[in-house]
Protein backbone atom coordinates (compact mmCIF):
# COMPACT_ATOMS: atom_id res chain seq x y z
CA UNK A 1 89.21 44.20 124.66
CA UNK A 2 88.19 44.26 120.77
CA UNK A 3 84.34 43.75 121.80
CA UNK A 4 84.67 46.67 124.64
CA UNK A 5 85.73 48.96 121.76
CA UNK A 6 83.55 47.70 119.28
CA UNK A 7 80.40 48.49 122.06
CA UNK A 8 82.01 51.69 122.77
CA UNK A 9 81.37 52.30 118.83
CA UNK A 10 77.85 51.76 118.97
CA UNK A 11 77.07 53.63 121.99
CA UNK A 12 78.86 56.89 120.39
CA UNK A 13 76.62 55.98 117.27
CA UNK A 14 73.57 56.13 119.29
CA UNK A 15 75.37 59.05 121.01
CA UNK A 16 75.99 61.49 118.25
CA UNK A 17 75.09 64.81 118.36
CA UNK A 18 72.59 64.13 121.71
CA UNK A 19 74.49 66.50 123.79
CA UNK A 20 74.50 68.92 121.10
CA UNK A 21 70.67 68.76 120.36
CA UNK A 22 70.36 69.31 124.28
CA UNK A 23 72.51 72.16 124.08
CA UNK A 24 70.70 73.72 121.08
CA UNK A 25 67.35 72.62 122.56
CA UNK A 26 68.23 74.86 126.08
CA UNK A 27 69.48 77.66 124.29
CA UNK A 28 65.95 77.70 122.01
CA UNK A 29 63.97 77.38 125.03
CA UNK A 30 66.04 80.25 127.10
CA UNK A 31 65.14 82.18 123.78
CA UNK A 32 61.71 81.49 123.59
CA UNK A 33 60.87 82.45 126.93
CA UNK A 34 62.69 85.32 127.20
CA UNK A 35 60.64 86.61 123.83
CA UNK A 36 57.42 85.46 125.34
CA UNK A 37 58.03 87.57 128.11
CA UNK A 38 59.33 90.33 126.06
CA UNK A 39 56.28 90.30 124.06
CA UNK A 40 53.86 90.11 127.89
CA UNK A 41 55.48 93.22 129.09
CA UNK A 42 55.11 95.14 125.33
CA UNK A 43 51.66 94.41 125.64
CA UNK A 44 51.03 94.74 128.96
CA UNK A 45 53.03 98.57 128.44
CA UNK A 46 50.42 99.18 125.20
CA UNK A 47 47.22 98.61 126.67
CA UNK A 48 47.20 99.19 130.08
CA UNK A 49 49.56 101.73 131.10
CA UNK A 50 47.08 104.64 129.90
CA UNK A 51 44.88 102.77 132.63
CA UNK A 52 47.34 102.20 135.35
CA UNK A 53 48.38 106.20 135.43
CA UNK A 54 44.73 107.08 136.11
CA UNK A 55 44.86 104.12 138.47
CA UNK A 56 47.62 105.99 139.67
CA UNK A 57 46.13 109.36 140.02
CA UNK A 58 43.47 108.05 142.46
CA UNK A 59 45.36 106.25 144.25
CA UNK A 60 47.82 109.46 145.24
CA UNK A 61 44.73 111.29 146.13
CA UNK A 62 43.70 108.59 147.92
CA UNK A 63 46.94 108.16 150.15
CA UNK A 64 47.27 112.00 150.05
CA UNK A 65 43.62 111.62 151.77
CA UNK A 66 44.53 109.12 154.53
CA UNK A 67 47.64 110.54 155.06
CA UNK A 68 48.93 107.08 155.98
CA UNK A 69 49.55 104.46 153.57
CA UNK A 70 48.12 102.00 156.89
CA UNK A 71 44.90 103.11 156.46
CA UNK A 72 42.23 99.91 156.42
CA UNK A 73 40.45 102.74 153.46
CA UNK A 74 43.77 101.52 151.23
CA UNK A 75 42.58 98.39 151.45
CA UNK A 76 40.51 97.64 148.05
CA UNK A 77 40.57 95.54 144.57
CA UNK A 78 41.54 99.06 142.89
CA UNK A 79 44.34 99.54 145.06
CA UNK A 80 45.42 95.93 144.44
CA UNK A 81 45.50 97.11 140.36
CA UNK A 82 47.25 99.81 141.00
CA UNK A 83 50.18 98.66 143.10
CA UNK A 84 50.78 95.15 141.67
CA UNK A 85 51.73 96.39 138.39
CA UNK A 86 54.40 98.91 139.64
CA UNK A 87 56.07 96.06 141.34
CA UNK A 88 56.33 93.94 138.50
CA UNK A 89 57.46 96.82 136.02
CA UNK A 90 60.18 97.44 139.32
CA UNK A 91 61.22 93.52 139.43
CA UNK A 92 61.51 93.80 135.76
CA UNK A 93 63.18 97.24 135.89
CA UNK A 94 66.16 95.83 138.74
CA UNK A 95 66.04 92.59 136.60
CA UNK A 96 67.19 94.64 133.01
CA UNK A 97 69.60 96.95 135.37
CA UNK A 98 71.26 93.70 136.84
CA UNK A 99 71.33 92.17 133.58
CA UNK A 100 73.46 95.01 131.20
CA UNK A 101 75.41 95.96 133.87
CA UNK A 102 76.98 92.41 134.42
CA UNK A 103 77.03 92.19 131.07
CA UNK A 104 79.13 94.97 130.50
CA UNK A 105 81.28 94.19 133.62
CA UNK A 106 82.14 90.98 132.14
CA UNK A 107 82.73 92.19 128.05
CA UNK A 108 84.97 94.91 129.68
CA UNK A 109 87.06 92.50 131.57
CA UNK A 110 87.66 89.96 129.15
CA UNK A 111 88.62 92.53 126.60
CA UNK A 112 90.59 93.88 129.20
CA UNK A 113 92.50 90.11 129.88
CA UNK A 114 92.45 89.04 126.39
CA UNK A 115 94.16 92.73 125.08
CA UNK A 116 97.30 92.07 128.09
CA UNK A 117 98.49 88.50 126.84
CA UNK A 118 101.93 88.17 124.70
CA UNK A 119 100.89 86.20 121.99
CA UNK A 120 103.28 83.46 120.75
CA UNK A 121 103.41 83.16 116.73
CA UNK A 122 101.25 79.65 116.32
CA UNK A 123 104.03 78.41 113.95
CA UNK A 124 106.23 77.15 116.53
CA UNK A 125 103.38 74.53 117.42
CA UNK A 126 103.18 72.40 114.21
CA UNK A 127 100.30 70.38 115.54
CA UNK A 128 98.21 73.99 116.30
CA UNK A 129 99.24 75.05 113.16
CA UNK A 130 97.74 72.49 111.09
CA UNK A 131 94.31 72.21 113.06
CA UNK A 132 94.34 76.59 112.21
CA UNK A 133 94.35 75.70 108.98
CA UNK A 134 91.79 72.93 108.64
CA UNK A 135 89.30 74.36 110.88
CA UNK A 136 89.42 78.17 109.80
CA UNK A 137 89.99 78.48 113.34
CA UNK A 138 92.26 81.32 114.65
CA UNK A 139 94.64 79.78 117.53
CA UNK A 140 96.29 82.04 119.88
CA UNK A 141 99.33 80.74 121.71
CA UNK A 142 99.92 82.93 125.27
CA UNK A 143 102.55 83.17 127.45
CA UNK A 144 101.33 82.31 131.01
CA UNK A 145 102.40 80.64 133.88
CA UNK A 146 99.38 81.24 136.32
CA UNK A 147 95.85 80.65 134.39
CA UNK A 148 97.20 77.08 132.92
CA UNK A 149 94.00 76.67 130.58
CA UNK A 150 92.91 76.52 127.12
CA UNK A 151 89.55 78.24 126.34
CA UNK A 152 87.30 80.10 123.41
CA UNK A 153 86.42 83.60 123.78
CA UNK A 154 84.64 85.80 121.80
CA UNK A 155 81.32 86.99 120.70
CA UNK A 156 81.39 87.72 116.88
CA UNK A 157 84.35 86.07 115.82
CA UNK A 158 85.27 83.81 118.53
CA UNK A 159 89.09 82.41 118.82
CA UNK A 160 90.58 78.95 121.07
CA UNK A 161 93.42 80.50 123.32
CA UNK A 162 95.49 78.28 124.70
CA UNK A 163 98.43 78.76 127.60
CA UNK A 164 102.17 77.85 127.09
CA UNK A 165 101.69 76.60 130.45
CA UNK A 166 99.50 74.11 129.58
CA UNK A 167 101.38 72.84 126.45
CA UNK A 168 104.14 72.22 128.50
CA UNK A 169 101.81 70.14 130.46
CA UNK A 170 100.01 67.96 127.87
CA UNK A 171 101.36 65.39 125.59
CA UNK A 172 100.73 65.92 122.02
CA UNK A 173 97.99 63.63 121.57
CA UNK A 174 96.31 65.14 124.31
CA UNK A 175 96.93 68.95 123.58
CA UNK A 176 94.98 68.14 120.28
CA UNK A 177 91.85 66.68 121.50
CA UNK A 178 91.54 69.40 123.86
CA UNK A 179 92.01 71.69 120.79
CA UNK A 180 89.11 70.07 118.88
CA UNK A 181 87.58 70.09 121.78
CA UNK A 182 87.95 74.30 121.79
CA UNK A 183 87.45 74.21 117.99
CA UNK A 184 84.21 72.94 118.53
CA UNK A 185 82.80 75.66 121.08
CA UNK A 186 84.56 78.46 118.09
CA UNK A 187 82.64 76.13 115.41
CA UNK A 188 79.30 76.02 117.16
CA UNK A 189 79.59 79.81 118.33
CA UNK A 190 79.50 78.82 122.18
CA UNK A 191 80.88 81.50 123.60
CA UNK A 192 77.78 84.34 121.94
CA UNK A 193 75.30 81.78 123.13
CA UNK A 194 76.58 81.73 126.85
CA UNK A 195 76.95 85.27 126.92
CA UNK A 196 72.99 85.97 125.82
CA UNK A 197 71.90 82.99 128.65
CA UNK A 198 73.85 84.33 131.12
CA UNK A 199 71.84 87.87 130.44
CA UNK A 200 68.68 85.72 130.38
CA UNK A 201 68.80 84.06 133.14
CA UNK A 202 70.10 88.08 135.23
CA UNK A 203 66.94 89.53 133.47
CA UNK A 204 64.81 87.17 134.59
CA UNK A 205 66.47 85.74 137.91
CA UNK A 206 63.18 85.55 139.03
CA UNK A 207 62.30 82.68 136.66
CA UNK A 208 63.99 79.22 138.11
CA UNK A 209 63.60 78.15 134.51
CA UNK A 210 66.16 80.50 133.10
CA UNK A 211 68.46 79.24 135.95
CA UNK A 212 68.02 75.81 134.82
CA UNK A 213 68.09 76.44 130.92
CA UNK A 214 71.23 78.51 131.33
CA UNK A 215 72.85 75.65 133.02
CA UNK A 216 72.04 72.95 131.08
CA UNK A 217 73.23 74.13 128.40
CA UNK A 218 76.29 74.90 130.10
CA UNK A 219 77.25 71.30 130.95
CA UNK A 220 75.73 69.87 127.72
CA UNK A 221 78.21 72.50 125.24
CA UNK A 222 80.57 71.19 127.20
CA UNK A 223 79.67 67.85 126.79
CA UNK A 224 78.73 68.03 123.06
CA UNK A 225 82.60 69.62 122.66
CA UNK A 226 83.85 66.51 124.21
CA UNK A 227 81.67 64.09 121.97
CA UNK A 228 83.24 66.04 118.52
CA UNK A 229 86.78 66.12 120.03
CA UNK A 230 86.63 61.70 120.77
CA UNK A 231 85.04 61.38 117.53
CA UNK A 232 87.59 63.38 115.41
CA UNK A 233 91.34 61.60 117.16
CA UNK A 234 89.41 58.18 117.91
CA UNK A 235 90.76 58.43 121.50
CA UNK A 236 88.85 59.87 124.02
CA UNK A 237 91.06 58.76 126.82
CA UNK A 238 93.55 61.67 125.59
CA UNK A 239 90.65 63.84 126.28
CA UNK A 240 89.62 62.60 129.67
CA UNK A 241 93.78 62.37 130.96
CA UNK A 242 93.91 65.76 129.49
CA UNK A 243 90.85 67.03 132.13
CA UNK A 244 92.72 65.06 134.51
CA UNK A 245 95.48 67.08 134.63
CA UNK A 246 93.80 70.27 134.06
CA UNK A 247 91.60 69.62 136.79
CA UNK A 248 95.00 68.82 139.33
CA UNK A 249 96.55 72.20 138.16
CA UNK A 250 96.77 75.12 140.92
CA UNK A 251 95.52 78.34 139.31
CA UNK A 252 96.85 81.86 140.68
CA UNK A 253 94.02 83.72 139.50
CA UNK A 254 90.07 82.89 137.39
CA UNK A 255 89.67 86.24 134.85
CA UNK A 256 86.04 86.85 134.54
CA UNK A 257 83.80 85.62 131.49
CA UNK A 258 86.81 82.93 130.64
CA UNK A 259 85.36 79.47 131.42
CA UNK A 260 87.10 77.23 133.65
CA UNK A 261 86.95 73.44 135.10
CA UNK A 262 85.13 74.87 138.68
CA UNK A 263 82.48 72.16 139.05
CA UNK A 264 83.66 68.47 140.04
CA UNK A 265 80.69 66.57 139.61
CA UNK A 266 80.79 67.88 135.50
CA UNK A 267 84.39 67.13 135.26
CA UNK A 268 83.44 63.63 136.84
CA UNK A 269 80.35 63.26 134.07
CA UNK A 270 82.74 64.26 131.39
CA UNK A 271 85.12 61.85 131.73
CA UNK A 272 82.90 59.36 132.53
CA UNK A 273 81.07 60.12 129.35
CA UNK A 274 84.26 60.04 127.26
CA UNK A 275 85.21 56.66 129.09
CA UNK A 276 81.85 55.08 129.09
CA UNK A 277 79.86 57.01 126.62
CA UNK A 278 75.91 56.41 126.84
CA UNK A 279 76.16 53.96 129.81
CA UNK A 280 74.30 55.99 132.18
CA UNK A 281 73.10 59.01 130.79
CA UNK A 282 71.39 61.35 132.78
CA UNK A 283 67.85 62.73 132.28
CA UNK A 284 67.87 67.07 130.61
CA UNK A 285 63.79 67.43 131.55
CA UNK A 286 63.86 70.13 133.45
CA UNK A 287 62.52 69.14 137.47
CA UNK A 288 59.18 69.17 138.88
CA UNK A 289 60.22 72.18 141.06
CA UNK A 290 61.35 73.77 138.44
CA UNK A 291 58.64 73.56 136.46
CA UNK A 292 56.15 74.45 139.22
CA UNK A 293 57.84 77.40 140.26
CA UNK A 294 58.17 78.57 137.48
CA UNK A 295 54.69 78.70 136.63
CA UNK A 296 53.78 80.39 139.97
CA UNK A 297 56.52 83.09 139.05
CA UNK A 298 54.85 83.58 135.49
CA UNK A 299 51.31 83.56 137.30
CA UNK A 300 52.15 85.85 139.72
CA UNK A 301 54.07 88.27 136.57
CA UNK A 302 51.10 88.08 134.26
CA UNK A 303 48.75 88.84 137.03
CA UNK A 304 51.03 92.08 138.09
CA UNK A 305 51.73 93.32 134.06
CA UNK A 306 48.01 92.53 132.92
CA UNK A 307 46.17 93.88 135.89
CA UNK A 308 45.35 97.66 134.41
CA UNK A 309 44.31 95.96 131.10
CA UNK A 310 41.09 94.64 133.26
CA UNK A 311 40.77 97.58 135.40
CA UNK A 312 38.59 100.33 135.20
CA UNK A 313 40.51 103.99 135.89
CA UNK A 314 36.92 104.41 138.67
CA UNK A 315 37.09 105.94 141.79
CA UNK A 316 38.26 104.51 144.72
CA UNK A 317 35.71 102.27 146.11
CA UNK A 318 36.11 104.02 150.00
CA UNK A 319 39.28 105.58 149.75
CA UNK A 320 38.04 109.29 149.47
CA UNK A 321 38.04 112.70 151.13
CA UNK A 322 34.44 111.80 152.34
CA UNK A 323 35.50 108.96 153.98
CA UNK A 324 39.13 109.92 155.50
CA UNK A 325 37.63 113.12 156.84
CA UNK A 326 36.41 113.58 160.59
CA UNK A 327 32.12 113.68 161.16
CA UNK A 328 32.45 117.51 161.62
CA UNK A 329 34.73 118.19 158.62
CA UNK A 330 32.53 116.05 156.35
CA UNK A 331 30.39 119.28 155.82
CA UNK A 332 33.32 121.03 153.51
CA UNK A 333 33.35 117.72 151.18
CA UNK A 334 33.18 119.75 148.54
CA UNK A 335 35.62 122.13 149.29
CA UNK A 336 37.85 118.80 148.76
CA UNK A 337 36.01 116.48 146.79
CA UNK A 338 38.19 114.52 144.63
């Protein structure tokens, strides 16, 4: 028994702080590829969107020509420049839409949830109390008897709310680790980063990257929050019994933008992790599909935003009045010429 715990101890040696460089490392690389693209479509908007409107032009005088948009005349390179772009600029356009209109959904809702709970003065939990106090950490006590959870909410100044519901249900022991387990996600200023991956990943949902950034960090926070809470009471197995029971517990009702225990297969890895820490820990490189899609998606979105920069505003290649017009009605050309 002594030598199990003793090569528990090393493993959480060699284990410290990996799931929260993980985290931090997903979060960066959300960031960073969210600015790259940011700074594509800037530049893409600088120097070629005086060339895409005359791209434009032509190509309304061209359709206005044809009179069908079917027409095999349509079919040319400066056509190609001038339609590719607008789609991108539109997948970008529904992408931003999406993004600050769940955003605001979900800020509205959980301000809405958090403003309705009766608080319950934190001095009638002793043990809450005290970790307040050590941690800086404001604790709000709720009276509830349907959502059963403890959780951190909060963008700027992020607070651990916990349910009476839930205390009721939790020895002491194990209503502190999951606490310090809360304390942790306040600490480490969780809840801000999940909100500005979760608008990532809407504003570019067409990135499978973003997906898979957005969560990874998910389970590794999570993870990470676990790792600090075992470390701090120097028995995880009041964490993983508290999960346990958290996971067994029938909730009435999920309020948006609060995080809850929804996925099996993490709650499995968690306490697995907390039981065995280290002994089979799972590869964070992001897939081969992943990857590879990815790069296709960016291809394809470079192509479409950069395509005006290389294009000359010239006149349809075929696509004219000459062209679209009828043998007899080529004579008044000029009457029409474009």
């Amino acid at each position: 028994m002594k030598r199990k715990k003793e090569k528990d101890a090393v493993r959480r040696a060699i284990m410290k702080s990996y799931w929260w460089k993980i985290a931090l490392q997903s979060f960066s690389g959300a960031i960073f590829m969210a600015l790259s693209l940011f700074i594509l479509i800037a530049a893409s908007i600088h120097y070629g969107f005086t060339n895409l409107l005359g791209l434009t032009t032509l190509a309304s005088g061209a359709l206005a020509c044809c009179k069908t948009p079917f027409s095999w005349c349509l079919v040319s390179p400066t056509m190609f420049m001038t339609v590719i772009p607008w789609v991108g600029f539109g997948i970008v356009t529904i992408g931003l839409v999406v993004a600050m209109a769940k955003a605001g959904r979900n800020l509205w809702i959980s301000r809405k949830f958090t403003d309705g709970l009766r608080q319950i003065p934190a001095g009638h939990f002793p043990g809450l109390k005290k970790l307040a106090d050590t941690s800086k950490t404001v604790i709000i006590v709720f009276e509830d008897t349907r959502l059963k959870s403890a959780f951190a909410l909060g963008l700027v100044r992020p607070k651990v709310y916990i349910s009476t519901e839930l205390i009721s249900k939790l020895t002491h022991k194990e209503l502190i680790a999951v606490t310090l387990h809360e304390i942790h996600h306040v600490e480490k200023k969780d809840p801000l980063k999940l909100f500005i991956l979760s608008v990532i990943k809407d504003l570019f949902f067409f990135l499978p990257l973003g997906h898979y950034l957005s969560d990874t960090f998910y389970r590794t926070k999570e993870l990470a929050a676990d790792e600090r809470a075992a470390k701090l009471t120097g028995q995880p197995v009041d964490l993983a019994q508290a999960l346990l029971k958290m996971v067994r517990m029938k909730r009435e009702f999920t309020p948006v933008g609060v995080p809850m225990l929804e996925n099996p297969s993490l709650v499995a890895e968690r306490i697995k992790e907390l039981i065995e820490p280290g002994k089979e820990k799972r590869s964070d490189r992001p897939y081969k599909f992943v990857l590879v899609t990815t790069a296709a998606a960016l291809f394809a979105m470079v192509l479409a935003l950069t395509a005006p920069i290389y294009a000359g505003a010239n006149q349809m290649e075929k696509c004219n009045q000459n062209y679209c017009l009828t043998p007899p009605e080529r004579t008044t050309v000029k009457k029409c010429a474009m």
